[in-house]
N, C-alpha and C. Protein backbone atom coordinates (compact mmCIF):
# COMPACT_ATOMS: atom_id res chain seq x y z
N UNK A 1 -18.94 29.46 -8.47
CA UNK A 1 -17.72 28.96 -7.87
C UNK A 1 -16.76 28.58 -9.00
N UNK A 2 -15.40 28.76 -8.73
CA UNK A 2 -14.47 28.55 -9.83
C UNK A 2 -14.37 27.17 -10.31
N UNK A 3 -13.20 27.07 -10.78
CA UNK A 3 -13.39 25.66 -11.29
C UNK A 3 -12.06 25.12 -10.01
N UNK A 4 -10.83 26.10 -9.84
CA UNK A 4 -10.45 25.93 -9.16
C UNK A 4 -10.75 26.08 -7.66
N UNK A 5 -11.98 26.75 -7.27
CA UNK A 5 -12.41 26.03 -5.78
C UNK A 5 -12.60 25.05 -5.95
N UNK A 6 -13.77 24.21 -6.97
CA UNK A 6 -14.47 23.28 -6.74
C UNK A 6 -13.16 22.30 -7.04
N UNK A 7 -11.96 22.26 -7.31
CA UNK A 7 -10.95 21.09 -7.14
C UNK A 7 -10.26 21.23 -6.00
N UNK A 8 -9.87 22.68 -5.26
CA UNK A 8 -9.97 22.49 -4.06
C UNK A 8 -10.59 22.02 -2.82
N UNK A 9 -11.89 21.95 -2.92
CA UNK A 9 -12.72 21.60 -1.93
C UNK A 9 -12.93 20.24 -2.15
N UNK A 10 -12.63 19.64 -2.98
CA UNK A 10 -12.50 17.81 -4.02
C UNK A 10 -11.13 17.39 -3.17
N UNK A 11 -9.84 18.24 -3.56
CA UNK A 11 -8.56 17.90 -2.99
C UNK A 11 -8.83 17.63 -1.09
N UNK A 12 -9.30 18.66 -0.67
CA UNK A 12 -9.36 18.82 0.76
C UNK A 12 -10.19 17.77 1.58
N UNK A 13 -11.27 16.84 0.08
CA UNK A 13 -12.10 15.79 0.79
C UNK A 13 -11.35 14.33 0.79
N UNK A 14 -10.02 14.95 -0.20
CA UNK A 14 -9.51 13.69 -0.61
C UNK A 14 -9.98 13.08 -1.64
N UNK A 15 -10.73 13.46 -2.06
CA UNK A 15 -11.00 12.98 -3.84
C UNK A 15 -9.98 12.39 -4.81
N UNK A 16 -10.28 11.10 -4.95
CA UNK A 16 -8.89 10.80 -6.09
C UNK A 16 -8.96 11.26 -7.18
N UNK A 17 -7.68 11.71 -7.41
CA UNK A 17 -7.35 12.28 -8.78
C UNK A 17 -7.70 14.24 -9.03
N UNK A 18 -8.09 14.32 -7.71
CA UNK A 18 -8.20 15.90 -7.70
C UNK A 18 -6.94 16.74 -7.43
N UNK A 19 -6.36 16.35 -6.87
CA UNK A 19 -4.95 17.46 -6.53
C UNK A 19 -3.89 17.57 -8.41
N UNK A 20 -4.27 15.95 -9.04
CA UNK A 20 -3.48 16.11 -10.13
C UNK A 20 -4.38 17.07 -11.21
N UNK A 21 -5.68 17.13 -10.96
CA UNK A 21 -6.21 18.12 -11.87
C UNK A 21 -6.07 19.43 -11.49
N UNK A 22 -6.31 19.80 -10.39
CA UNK A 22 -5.66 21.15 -9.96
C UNK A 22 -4.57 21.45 -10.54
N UNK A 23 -3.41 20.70 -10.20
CA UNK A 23 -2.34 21.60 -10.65
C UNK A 23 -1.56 21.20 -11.91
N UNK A 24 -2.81 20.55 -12.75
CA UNK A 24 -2.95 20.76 -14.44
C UNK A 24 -3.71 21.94 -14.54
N UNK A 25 -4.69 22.58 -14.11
CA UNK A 25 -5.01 23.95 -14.19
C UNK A 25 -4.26 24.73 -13.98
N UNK A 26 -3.31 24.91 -12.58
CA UNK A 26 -3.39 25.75 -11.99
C UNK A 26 -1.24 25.61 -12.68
N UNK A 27 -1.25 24.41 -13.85
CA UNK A 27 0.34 24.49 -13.99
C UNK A 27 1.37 25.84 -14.29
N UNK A 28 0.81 26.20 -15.10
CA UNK A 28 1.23 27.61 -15.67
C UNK A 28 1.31 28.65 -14.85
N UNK A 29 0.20 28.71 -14.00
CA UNK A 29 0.63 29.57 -12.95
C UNK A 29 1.84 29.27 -12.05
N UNK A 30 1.82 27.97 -11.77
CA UNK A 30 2.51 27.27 -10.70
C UNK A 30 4.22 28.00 -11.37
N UNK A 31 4.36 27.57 -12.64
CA UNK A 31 5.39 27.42 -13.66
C UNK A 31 6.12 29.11 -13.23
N UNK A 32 5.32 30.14 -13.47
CA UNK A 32 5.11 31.02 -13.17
C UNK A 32 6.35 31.41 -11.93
N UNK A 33 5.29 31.31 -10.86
CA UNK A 33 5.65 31.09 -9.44
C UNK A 33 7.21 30.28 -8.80
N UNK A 34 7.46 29.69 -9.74
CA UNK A 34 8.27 29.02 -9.84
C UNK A 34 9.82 29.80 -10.40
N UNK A 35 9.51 29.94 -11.67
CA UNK A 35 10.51 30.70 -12.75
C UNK A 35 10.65 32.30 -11.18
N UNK A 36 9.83 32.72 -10.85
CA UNK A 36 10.23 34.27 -10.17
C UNK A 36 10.75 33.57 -8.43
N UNK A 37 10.57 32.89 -8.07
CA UNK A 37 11.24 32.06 -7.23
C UNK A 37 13.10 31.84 -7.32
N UNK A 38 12.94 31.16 -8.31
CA UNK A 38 14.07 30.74 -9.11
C UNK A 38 14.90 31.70 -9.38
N UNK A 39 14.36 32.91 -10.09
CA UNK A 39 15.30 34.02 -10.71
C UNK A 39 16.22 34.47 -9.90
N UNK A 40 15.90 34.45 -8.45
CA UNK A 40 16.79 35.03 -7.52
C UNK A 40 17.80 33.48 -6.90
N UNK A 41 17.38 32.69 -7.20
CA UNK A 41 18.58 31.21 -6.33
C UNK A 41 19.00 30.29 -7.48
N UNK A 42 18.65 30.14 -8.64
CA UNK A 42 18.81 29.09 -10.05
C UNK A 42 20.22 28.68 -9.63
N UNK A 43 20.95 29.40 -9.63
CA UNK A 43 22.25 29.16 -9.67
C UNK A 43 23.01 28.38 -8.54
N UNK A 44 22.14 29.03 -7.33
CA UNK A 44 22.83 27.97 -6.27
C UNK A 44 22.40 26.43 -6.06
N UNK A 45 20.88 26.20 -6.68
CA UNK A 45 20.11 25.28 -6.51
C UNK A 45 20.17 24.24 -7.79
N UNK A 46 20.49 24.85 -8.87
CA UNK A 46 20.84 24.26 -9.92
C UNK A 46 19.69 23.21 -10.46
N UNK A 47 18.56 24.14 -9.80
CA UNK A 47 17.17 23.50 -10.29
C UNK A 47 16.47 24.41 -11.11
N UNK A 48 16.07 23.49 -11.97
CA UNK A 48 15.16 24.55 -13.12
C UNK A 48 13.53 24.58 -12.86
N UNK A 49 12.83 25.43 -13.38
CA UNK A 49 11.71 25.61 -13.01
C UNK A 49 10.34 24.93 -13.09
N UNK A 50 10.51 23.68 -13.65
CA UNK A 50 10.26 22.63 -14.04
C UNK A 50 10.15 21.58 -12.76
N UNK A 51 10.99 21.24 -12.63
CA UNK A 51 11.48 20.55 -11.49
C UNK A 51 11.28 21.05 -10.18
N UNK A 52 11.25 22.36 -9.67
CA UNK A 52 11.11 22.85 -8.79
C UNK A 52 9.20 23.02 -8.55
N UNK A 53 8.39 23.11 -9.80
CA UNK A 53 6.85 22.40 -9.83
C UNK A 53 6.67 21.30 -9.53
N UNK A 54 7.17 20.44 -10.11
CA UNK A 54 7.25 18.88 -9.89
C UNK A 54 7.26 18.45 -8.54
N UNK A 55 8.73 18.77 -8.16
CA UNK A 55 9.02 18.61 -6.91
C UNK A 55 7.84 19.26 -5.76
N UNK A 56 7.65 20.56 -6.06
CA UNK A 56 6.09 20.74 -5.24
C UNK A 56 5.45 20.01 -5.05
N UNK A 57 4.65 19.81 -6.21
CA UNK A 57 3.43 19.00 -6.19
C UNK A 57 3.80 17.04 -5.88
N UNK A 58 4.78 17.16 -5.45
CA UNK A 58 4.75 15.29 -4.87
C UNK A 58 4.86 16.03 -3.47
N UNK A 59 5.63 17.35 -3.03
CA UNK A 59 5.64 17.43 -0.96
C UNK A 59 4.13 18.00 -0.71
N UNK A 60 3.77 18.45 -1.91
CA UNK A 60 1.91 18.90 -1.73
C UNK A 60 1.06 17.26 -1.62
N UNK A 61 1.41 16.47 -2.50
CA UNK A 61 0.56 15.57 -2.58
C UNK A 61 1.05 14.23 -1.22
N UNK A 62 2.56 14.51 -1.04
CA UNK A 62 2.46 13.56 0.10
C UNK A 62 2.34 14.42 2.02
N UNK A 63 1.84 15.23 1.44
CA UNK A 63 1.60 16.21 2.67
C UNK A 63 0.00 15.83 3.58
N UNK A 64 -0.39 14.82 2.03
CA UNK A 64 -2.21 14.41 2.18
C UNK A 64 -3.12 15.22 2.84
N UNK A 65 -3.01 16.34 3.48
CA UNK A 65 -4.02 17.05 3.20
C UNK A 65 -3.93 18.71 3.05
N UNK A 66 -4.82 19.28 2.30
CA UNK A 66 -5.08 20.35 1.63
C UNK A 66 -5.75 21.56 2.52
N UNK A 67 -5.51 22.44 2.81
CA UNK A 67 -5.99 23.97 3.81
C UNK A 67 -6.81 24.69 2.87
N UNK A 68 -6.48 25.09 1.55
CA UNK A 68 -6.50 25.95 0.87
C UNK A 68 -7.65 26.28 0.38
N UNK A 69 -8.62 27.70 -0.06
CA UNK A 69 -10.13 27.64 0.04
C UNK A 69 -9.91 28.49 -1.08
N UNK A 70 -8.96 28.87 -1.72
CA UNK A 70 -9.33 29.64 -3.24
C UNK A 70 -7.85 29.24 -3.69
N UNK A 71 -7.70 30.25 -4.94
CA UNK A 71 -6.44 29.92 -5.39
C UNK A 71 -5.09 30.53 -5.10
N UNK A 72 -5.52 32.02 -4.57
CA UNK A 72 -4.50 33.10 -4.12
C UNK A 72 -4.11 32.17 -2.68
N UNK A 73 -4.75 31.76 -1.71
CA UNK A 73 -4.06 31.05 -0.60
C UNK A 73 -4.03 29.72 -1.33
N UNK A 74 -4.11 29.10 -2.41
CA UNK A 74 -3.54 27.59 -2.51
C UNK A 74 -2.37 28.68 -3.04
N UNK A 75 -2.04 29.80 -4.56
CA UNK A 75 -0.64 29.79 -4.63
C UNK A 75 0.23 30.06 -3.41
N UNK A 76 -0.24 30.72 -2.27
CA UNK A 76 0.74 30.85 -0.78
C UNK A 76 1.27 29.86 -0.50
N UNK A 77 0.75 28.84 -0.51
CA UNK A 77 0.54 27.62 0.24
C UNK A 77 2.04 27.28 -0.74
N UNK A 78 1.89 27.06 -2.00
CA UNK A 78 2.66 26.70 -2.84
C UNK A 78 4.25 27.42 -2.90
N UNK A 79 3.81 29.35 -2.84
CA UNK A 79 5.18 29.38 -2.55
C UNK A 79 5.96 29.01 -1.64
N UNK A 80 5.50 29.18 -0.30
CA UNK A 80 6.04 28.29 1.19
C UNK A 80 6.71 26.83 0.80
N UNK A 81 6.31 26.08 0.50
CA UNK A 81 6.81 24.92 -0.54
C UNK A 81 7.73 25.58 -1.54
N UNK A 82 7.60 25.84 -2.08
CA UNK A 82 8.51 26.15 -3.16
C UNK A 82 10.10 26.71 -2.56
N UNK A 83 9.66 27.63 -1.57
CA UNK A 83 10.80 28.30 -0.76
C UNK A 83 11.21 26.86 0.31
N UNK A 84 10.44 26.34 0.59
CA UNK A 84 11.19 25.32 1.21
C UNK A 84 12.09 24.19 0.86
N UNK A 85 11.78 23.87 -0.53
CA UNK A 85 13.13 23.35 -1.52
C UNK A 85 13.67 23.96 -1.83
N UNK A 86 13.51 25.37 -2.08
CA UNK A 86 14.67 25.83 -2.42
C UNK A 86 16.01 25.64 -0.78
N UNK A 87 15.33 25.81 0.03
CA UNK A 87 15.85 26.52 1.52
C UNK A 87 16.74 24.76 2.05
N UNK A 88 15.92 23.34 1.30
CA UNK A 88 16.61 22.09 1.48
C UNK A 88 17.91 22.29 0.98
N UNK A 89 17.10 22.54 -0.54
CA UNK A 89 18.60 22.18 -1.66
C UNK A 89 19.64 22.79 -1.33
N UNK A 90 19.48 24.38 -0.70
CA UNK A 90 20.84 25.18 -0.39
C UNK A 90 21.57 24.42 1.06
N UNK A 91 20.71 24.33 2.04
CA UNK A 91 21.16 23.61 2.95
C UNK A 91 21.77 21.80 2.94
N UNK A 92 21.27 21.60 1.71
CA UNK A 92 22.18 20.06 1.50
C UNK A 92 23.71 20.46 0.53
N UNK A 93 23.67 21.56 -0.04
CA UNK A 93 25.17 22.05 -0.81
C UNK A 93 25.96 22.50 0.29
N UNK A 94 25.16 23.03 1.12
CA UNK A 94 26.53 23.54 2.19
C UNK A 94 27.15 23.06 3.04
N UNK A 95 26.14 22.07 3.66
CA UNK A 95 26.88 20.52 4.66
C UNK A 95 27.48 20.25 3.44
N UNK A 96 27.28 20.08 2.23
CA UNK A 96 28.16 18.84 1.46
C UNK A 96 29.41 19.91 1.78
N UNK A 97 29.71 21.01 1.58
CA UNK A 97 30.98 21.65 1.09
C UNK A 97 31.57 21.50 2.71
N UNK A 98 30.88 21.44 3.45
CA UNK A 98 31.56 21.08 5.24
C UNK A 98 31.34 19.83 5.76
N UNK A 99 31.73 19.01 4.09
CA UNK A 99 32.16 17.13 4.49
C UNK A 99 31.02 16.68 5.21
N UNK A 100 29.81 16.83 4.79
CA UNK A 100 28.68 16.60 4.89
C UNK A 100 28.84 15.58 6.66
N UNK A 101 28.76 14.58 6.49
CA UNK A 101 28.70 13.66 7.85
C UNK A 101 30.29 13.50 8.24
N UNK A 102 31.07 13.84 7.33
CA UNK A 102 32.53 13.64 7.74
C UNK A 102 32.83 14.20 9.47
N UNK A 103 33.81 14.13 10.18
CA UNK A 103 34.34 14.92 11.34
C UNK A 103 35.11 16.12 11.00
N UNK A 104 34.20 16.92 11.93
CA UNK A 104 34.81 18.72 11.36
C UNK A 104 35.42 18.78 12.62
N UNK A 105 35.96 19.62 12.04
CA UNK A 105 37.28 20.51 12.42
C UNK A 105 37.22 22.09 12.25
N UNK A 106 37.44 22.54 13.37
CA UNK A 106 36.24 24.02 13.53
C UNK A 106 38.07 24.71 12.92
N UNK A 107 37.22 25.70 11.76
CA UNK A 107 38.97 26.36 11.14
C UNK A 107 38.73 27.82 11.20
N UNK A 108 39.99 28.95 10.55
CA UNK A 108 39.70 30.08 11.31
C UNK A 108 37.97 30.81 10.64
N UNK A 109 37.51 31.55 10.70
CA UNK A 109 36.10 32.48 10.51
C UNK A 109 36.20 33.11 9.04
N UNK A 110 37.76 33.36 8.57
CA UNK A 110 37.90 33.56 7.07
C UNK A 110 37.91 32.58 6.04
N UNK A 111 38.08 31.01 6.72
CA UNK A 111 37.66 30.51 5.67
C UNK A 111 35.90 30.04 5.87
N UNK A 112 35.57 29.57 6.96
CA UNK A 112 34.25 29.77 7.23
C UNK A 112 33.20 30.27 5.88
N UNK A 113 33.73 31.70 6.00
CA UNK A 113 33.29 33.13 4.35
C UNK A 113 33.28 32.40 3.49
N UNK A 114 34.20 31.14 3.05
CA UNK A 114 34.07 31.21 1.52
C UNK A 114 32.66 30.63 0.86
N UNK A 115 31.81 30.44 1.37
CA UNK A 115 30.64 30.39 0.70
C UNK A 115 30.11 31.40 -0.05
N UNK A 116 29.25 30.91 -1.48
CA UNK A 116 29.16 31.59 -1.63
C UNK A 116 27.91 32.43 -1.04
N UNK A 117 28.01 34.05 -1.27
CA UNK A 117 27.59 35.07 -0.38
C UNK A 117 25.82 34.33 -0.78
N UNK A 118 25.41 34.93 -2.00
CA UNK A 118 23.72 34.06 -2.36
C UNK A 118 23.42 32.98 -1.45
N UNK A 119 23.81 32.24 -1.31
CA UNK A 119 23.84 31.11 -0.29
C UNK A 119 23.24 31.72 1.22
N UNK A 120 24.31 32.23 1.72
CA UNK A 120 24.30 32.79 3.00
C UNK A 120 23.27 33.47 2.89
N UNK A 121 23.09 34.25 1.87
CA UNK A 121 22.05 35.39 1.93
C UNK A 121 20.31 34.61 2.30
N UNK A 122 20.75 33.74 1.33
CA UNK A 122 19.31 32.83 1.15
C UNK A 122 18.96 32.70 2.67
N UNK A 123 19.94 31.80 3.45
CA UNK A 123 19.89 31.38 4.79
C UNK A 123 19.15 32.23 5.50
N UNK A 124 20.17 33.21 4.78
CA UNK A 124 19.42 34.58 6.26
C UNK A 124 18.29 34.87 6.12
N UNK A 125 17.60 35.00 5.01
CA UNK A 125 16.66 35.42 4.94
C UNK A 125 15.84 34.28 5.73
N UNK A 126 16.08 33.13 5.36
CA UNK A 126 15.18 31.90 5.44
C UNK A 126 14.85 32.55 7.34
N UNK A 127 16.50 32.19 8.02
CA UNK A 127 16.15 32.22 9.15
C UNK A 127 15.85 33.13 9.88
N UNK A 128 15.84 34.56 9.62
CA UNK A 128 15.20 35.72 9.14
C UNK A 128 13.70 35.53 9.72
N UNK A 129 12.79 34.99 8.64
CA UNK A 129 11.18 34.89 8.36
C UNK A 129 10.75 33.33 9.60
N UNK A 130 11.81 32.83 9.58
CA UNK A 130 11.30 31.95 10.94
C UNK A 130 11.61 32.40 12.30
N UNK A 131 12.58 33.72 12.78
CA UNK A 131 12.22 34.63 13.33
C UNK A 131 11.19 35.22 13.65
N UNK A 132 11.04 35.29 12.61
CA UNK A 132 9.63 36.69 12.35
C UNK A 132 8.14 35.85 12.81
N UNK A 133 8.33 34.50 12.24
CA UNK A 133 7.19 33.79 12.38
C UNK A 133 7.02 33.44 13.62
N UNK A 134 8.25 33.52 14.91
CA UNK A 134 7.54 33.44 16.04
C UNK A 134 6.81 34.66 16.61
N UNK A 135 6.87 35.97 16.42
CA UNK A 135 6.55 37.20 16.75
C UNK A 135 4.89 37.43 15.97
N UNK A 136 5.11 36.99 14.63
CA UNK A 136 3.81 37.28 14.03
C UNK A 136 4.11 36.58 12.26
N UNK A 137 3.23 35.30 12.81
CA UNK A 137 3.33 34.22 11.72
C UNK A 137 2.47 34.91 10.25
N UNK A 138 1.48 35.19 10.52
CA UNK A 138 0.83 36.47 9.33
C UNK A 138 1.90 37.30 8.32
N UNK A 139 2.84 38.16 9.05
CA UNK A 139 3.55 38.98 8.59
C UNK A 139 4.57 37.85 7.58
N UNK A 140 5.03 36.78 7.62
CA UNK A 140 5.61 35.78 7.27
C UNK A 140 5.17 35.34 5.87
N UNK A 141 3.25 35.02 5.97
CA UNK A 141 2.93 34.62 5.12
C UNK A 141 2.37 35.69 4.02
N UNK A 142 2.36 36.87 4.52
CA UNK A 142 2.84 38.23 3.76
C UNK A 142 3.90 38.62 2.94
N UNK A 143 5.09 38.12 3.59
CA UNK A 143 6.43 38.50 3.16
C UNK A 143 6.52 37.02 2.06
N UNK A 144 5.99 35.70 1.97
CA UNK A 144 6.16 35.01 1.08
C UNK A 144 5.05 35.10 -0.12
N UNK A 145 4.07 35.59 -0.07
CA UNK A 145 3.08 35.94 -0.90
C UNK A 145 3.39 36.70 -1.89
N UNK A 146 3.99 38.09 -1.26
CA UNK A 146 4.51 39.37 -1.78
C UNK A 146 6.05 39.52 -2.42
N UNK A 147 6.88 38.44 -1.34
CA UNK A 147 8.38 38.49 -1.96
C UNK A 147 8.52 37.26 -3.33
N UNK A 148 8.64 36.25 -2.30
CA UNK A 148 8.28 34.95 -3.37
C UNK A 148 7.08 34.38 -4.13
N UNK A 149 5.77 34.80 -4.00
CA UNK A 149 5.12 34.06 -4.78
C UNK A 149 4.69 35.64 -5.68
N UNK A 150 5.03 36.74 -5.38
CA UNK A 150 5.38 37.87 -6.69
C UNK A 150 3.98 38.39 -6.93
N UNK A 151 3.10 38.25 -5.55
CA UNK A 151 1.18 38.55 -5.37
C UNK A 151 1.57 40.11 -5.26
N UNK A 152 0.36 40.75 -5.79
CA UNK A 152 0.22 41.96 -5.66
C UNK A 152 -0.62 42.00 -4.44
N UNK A 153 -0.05 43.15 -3.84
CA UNK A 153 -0.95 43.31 -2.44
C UNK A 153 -2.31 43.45 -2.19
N UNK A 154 -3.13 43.64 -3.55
CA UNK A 154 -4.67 43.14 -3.59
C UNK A 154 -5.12 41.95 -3.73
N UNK A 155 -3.81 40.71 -4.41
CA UNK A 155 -3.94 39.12 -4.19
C UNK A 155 -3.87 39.12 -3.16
N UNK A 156 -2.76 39.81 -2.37
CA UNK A 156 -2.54 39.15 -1.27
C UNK A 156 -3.78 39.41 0.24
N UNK A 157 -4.67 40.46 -0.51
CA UNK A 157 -5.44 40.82 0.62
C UNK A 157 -6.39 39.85 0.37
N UNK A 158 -6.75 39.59 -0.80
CA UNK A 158 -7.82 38.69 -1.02
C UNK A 158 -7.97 37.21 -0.69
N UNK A 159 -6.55 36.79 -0.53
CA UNK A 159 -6.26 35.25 -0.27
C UNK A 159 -6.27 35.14 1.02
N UNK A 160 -5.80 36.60 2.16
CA UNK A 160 -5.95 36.16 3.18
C UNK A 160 -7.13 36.76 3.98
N UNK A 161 -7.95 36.93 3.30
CA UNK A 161 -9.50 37.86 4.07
C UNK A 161 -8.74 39.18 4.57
N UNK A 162 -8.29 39.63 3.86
CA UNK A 162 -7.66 41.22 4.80
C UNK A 162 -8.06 42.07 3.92
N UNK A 163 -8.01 43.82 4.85
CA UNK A 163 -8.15 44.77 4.13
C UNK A 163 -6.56 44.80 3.36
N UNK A 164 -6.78 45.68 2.46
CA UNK A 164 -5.15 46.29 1.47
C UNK A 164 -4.59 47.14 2.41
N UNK A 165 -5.36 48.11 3.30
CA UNK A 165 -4.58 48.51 4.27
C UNK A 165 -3.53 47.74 5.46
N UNK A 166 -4.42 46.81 5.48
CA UNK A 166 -3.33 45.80 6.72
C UNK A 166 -2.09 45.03 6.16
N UNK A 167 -2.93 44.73 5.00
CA UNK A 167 -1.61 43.94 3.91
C UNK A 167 -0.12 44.82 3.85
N UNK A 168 -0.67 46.11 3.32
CA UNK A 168 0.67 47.32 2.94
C UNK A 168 0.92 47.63 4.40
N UNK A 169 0.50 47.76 5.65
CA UNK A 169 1.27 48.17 6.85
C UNK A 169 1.64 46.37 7.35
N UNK A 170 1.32 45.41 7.26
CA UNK A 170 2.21 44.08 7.47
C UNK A 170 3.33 44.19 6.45
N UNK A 171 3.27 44.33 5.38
CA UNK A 171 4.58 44.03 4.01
C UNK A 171 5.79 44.95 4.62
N UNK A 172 5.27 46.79 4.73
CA UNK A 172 6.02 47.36 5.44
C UNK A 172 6.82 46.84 6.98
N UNK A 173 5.65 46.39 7.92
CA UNK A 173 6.70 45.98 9.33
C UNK A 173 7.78 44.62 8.91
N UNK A 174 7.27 43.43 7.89
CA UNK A 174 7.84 42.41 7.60
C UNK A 174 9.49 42.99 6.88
N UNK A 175 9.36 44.09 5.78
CA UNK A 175 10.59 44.68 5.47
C UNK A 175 11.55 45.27 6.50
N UNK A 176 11.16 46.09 7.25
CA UNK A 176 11.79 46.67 8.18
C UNK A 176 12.58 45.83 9.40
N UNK A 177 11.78 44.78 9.47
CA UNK A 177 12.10 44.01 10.38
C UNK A 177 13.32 42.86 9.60
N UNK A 178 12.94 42.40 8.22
CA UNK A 178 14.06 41.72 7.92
C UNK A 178 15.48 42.31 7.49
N UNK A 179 14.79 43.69 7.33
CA UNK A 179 16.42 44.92 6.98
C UNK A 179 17.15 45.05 8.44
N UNK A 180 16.13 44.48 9.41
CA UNK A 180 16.94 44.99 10.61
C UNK A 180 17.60 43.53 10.96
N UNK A 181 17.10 42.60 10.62
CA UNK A 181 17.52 41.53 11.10
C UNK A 181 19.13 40.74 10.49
N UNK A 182 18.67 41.21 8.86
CA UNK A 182 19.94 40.09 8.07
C UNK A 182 20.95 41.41 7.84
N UNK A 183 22.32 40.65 8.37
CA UNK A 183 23.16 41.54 8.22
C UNK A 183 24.68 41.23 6.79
């Protein structure tokens, strides 16, 4: 057994001081996961890759408890988190730019646009894959494995007990379906 099961299965009993040794092992990867996350939003989020670990591991650790039974589904686990600050931070810049709690005032649909497009894009996608996740929550945690946490489709078969065949025909319906969805 790895070293990282046996701190998973420690984390999941609640063991003190196990989740902070995990992801002192598992930092670099995390760091990793993080930086290819990042490469595509840095700019709108204005978080560095650093911080965007950090910040994980306190919504991991105040989440208090742990699912995860190897390391390919703890990194899933992690990108889902990871995409979900990113998916806060963009959504707290864009109320701010629409006077956050102020009283709106609905104006014409061209200025609406001026966001920027990355932004929107992010959104869509976000709301996109929570789409998708009511139809088939699997295909979801496919499309974050494979898009955002940057798993090769033999990680990704392995983290979730699947053949590589089901993995590559889920990755395929999850694409098709978000090309059809975000416009």
């Amino acid at each position: 057994m790895s070293q990282v099961t046996v701190l998973l299965e420690a984390a999941r009993r609640g063991e003190a001081g196990a989740m902070d040794r995990l992801f002192g092992v598992l930092y670099d990867d995390l760091h990793q996961l993080a930086h290819s996350k990042l490469r595509r939003s840095a700019e709108m989020t204005l978080l560095d890759t650093t911080a965007l670990v950090h910040e994980s591991y306190l919504r991991l650790l105040n989440a208090g408890s742990l699912e995860a039974r190897d390391k390919g589904h703890f990194m899933g686990y992690a990108a889902r988190v990871m995409r979900s600050i990113v998916v806060d931070f963009v959504r707290r810049r864009m109320a701010d730019r629409r006077g956050g709690n102020a009283v709106h005032v609905d104006l014409e649909e061209e200025i609406a646009q001026l966001a920027d497009p990355r932004e929107r894009e992010l959104m869509q996608v976000h709301e996109a894959l929570e789409e998708l996740a009511k139809i088939d929550p699997r295909l979801v945690q496919v499309v974050e494995m494979r898009y955002f946490a940057g798993m090769t489709e033999p990680e990704v078969a392995d983290a979730l007990d699947m053949s590589l065949r089901s993995v590559s025909r889920d990755w395929e319906k999850a694409r098709l379906f978000l090309a059809a969805t975000i416009t």
